[in-house]
Protein backbone atom coordinates (compact mmCIF):
# COMPACT_ATOMS: atom_id res chain seq x y z
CA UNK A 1 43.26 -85.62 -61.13
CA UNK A 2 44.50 -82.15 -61.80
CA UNK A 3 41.68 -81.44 -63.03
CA UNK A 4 39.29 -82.41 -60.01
CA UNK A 5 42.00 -80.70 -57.69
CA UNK A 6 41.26 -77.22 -59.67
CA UNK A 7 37.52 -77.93 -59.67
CA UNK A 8 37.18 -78.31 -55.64
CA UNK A 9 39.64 -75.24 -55.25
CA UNK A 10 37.65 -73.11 -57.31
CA UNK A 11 34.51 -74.41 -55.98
CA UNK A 12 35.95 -73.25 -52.13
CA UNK A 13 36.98 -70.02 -53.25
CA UNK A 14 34.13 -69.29 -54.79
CA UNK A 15 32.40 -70.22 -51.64
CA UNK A 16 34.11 -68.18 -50.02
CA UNK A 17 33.49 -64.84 -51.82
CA UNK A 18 30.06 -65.50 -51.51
CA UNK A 19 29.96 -65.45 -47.36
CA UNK A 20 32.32 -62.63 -47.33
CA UNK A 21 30.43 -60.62 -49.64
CA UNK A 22 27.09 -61.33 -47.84
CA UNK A 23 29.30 -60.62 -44.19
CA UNK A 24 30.06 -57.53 -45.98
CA UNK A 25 26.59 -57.06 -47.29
CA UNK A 26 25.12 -57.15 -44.07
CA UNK A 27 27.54 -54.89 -42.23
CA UNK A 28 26.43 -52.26 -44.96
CA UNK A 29 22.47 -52.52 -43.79
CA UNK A 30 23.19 -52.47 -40.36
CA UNK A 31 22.47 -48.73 -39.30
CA UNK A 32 25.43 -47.28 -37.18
CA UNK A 33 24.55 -47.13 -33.65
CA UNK A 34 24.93 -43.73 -32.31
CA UNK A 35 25.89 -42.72 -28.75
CA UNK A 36 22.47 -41.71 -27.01
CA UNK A 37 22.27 -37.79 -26.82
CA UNK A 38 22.90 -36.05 -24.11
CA UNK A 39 19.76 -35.11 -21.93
CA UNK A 40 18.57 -32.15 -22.61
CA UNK A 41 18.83 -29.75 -19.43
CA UNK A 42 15.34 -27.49 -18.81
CA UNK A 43 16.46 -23.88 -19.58
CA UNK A 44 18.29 -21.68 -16.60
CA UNK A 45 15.54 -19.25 -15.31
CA UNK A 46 16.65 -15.70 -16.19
CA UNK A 47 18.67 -13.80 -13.99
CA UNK A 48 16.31 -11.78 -12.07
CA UNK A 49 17.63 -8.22 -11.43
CA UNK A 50 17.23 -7.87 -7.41
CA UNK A 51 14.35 -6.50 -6.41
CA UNK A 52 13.84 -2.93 -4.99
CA UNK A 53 12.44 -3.41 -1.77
CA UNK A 54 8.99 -1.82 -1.62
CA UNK A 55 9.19 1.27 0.13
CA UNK A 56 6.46 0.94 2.54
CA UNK A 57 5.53 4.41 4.44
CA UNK A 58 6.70 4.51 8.09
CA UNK A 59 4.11 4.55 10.63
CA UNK A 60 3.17 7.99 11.49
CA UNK A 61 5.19 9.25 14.28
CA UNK A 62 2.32 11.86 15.56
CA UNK A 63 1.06 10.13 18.73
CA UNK A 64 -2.76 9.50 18.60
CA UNK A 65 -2.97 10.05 14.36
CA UNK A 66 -1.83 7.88 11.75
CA UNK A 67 -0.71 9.57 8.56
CA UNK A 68 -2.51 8.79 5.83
CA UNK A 69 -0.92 7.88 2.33
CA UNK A 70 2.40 6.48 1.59
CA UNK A 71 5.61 8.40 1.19
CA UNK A 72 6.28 6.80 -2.00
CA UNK A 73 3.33 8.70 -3.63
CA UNK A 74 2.64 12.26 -2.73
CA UNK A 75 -0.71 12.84 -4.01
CA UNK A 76 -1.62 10.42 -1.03
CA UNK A 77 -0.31 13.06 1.33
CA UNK A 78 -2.82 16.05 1.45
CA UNK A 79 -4.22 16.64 4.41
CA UNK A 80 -4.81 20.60 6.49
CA UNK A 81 -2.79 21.30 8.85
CA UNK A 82 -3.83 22.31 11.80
CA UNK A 83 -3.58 26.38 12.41
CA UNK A 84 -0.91 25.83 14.59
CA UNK A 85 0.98 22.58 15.81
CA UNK A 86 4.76 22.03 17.07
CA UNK A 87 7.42 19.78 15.60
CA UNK A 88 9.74 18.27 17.49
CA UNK A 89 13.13 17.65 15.87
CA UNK A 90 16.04 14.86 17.24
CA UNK A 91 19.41 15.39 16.28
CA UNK A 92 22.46 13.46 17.21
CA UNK A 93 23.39 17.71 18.68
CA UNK A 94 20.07 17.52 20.54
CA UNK A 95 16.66 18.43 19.64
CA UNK A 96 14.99 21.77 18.85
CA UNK A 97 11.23 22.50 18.48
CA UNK A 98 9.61 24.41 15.66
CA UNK A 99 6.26 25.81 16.06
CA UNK A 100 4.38 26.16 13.26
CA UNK A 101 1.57 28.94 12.38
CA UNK A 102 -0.44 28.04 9.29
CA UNK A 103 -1.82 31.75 8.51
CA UNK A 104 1.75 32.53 7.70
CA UNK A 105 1.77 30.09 4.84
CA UNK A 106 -1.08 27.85 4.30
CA UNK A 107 0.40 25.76 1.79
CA UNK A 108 4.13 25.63 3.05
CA UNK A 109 2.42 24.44 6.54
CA UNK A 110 0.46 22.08 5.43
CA UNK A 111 3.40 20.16 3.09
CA UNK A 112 5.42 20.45 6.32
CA UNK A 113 2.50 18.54 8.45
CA UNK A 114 2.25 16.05 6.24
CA UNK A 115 5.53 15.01 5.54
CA UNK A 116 6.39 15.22 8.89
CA UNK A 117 3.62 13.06 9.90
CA UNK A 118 4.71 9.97 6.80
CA UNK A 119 8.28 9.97 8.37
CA UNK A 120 9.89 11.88 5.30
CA UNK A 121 12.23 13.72 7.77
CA UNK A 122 13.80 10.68 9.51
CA UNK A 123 17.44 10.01 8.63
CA UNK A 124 17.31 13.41 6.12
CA UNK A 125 20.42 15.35 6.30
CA UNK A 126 21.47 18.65 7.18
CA UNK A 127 23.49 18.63 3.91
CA UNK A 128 23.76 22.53 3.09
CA UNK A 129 24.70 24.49 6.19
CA UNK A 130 26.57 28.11 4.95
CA UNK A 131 27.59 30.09 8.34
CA UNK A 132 25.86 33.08 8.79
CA UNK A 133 23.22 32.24 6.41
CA UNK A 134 21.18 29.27 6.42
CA UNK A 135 21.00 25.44 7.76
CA UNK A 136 19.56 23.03 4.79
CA UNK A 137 17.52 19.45 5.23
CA UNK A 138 15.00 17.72 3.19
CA UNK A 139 16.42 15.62 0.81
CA UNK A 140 15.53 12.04 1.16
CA UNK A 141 17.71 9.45 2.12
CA UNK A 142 16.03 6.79 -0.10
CA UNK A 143 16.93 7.87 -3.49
CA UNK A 144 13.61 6.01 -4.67
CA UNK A 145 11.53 8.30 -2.43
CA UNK A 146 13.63 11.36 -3.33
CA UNK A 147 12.38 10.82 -6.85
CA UNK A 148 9.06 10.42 -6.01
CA UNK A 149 8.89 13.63 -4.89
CA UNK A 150 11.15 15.53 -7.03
CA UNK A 151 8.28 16.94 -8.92
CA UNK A 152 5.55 17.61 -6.28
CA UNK A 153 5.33 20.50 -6.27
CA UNK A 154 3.44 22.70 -4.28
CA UNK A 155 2.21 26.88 -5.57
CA UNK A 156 4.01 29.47 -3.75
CA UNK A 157 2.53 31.94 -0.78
CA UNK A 158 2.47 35.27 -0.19
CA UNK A 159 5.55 36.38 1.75
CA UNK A 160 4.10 37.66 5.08
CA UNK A 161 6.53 37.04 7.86
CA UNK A 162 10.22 38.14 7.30
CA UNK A 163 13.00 35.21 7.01
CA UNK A 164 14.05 36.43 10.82
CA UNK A 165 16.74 34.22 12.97
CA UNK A 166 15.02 30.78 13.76
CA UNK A 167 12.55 30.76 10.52
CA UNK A 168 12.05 28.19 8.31
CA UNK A 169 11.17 28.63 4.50
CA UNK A 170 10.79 25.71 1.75
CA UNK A 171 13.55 26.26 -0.93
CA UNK A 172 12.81 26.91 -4.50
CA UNK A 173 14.40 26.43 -7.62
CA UNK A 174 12.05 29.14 -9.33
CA UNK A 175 8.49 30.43 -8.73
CA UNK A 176 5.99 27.71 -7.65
CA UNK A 177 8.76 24.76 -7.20
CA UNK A 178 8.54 24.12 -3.52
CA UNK A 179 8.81 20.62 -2.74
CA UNK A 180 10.47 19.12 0.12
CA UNK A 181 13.87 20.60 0.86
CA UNK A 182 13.34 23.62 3.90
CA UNK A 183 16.10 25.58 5.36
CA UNK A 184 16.25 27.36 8.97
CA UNK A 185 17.82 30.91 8.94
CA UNK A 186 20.76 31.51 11.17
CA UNK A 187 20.31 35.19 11.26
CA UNK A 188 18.09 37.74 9.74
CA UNK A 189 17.49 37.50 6.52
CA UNK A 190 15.10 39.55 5.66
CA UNK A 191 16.54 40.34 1.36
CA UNK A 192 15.15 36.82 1.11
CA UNK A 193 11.54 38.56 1.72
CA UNK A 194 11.75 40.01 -1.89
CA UNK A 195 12.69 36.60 -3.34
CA UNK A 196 9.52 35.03 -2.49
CA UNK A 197 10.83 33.00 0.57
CA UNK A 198 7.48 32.78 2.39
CA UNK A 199 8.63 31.31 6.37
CA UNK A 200 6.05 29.10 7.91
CA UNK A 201 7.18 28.41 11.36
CA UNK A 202 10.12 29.29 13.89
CA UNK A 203 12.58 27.21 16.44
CA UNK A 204 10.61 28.41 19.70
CA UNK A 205 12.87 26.11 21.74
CA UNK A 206 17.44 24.88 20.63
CA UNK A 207 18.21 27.23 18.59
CA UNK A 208 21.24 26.88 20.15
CA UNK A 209 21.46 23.04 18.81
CA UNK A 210 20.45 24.03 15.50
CA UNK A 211 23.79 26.30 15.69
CA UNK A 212 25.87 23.34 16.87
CA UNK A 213 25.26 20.65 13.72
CA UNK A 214 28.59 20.46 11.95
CA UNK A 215 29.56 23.05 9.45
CA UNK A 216 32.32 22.25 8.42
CA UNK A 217 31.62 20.78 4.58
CA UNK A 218 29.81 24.04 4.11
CA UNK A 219 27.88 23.92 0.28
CA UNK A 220 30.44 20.88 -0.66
CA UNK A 221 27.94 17.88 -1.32
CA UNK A 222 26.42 17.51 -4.72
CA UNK A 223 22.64 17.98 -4.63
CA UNK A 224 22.37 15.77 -7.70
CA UNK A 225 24.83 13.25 -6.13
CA UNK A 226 22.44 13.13 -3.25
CA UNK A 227 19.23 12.83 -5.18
CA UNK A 228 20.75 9.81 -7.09
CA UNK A 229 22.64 8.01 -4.17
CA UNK A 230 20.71 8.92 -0.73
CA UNK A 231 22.29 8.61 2.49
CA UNK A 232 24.81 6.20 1.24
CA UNK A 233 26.64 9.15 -0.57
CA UNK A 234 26.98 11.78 2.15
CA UNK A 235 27.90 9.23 5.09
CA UNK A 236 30.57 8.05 2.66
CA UNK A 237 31.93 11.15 1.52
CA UNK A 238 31.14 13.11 4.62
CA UNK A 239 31.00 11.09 7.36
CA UNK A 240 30.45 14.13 10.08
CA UNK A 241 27.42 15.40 9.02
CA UNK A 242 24.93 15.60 11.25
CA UNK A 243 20.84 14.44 10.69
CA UNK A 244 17.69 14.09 11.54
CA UNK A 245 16.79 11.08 13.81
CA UNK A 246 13.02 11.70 14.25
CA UNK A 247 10.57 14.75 13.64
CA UNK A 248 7.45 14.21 15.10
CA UNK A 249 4.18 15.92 16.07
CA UNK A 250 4.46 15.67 20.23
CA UNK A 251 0.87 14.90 21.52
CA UNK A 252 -0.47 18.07 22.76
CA UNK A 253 -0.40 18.55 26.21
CA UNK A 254 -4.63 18.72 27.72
CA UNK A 255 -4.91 21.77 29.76
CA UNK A 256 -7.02 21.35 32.89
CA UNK A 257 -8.59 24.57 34.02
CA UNK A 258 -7.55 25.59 37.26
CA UNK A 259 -9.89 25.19 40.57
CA UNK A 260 -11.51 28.04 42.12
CA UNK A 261 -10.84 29.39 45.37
CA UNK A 262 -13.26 28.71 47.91
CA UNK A 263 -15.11 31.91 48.91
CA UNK A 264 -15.33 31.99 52.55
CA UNK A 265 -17.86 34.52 53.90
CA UNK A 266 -16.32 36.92 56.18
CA UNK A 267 -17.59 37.05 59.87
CA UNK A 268 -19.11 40.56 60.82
CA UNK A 269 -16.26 41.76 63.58
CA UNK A 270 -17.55 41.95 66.81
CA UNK A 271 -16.16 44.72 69.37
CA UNK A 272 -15.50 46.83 67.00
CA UNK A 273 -16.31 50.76 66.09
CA UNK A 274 -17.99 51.50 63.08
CA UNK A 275 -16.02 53.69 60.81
CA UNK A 276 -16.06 57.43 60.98
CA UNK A 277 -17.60 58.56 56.95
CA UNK A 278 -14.65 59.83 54.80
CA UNK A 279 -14.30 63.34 54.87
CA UNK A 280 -14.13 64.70 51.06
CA UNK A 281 -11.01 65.94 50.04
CA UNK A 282 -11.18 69.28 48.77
CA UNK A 283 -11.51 69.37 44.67
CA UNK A 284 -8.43 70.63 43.28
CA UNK A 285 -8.96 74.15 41.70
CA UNK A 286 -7.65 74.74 38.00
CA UNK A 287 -4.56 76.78 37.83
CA UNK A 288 -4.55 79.60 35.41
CA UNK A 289 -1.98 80.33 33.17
CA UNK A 290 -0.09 83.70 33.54
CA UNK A 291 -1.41 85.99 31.60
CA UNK A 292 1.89 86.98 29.31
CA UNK A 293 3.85 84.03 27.41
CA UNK A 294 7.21 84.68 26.93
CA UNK A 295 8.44 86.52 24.19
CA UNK A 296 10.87 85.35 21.85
């Protein structure tokens, strides 16, 4: 009995270490079951620096003539002056005229024409104005455009008007550098003559507002500052300093030619004595000089 007893438990254990081994058996085959990966997210585009707007060249302000070229490229902007022409310049002080004469600098008048025709003037400052010496523009307010022209430079003229009162001459940083920047004489300054400062036109009309835009920061703002930074630089740091609103070529004015008179015959008077003939006047007879001369 003991016997059978032992049997049957040994038979049941046995039994059971054969399903838990095969439980355990099949846990071991069963791969793991992993937690689905997370979706993958399409890469970020880059970061795009901001654009620079396009600098696209201002319509031409000269009524009846578009410029042609663009302001951003200098080569585009090469046409002849005419042999004169008049520029008419707006200023928050008023506006002043310059007349230009190209025989006086054919080179320096016809980088004027041009840039005044592509718009390069508008919103330039008056950033260098030294009392009793000179007033200074023609630095752009764009420093993109500034840059552009930084190195177009134009060959220098022959000096053959003085730097009088009311001139204008391109500035130079050396012989043949002329580019864009122009300053208007206060007074006569005629030692510039020797320097090469060839003038190209005059204020014919506001002088007088050329003498009222604001002095007072004198030679103060940083030329390289304002090449780098524009307009945003000066108005920032000197926030009374005057510029240019528009410079543009007025239209000239036709002139009509003035009508003639209408000749109406005269009527023969009637009742009337002919005239008696002139009588000749007698001819004046030379008067000799005495015949002594007095002795010293």
């Amino acid at each position: 009995m003991f016997s059978i007893i032992a049997i049957v438990k040994t038979f049941v254990l046995k039994t059971a270490f054969t399903l838990a081994a095969a439980a355990t058996a099949a846990l071991a085959q069963a791969p793991a079951t992993k937690a689905p990966a997370p979706a993958t997210k399409a890469p970020a585009p880059a970061t795009k620096a901001p654009a620079t707007a396009a600098v696209k060249p201002k319509p031409s302000p000269t009524a009846g003539a578009v410029a042609r070229g663009n302001v951003m490229n200098p080569a585009s902007l090469k046409e002849t002056a005419p042999e004169t022409y008049k520029v008419k310049v707006t200023t928050p002080k008023g506006d002043f005229v310059v007349q230009v004469t190209r025989a006086w600098a054919p080179l320096g008048a016809d980088r004027f024409y041009n840039l005044v025709r592509s718009g390069f003037f508008t919103d330039a400052y008056f950033f260098r104005i030294v009392k009793g010496f000179v007033t200074q523009f023609g630095i752009h307010s764009n420093p993109a455009v500034a840059k552009a022209w930084r190195a177009a430079n134009i060959a220098d003229d022959p000096v053959k008007e003085s730097n009088k009162r009311g001139t204008l001459s391109f500035a130079t940083a050396g012989p043949n550098t002329r580019t864009t920047q122009i300053f208007i004489n206060l007074v006569d300054n005629a030692r510039l003559d020797g320097m090469g400062f060839s003038p190209f036109g005059q204020v014919i009309e506001g002088m007088d507002v050329v003498d009222k835009l604001y002095d007072g920061y004198g030679e103060a703002p940083d030329q390289g500052m304002i090449q780098e930074q524009g307009g945003a630089y000066l108005k920032k740091n000197f926030p009374l300093m005057d510029s240019i609103r528009a410079a543009i070529i007025p239209p000239a004015t036709p002139v009509t030619p003035a009508a003639k008179p209408a000749v109406t015959p005269a009527k023969p008077a009637t009742g009337v004595a002919p005239a008696k003939p002139a009588v000749a006047a007698p001819k004046p007879t030379a008067t000799k000089p005495p015949a002594t001369t007095p002795k010293q």
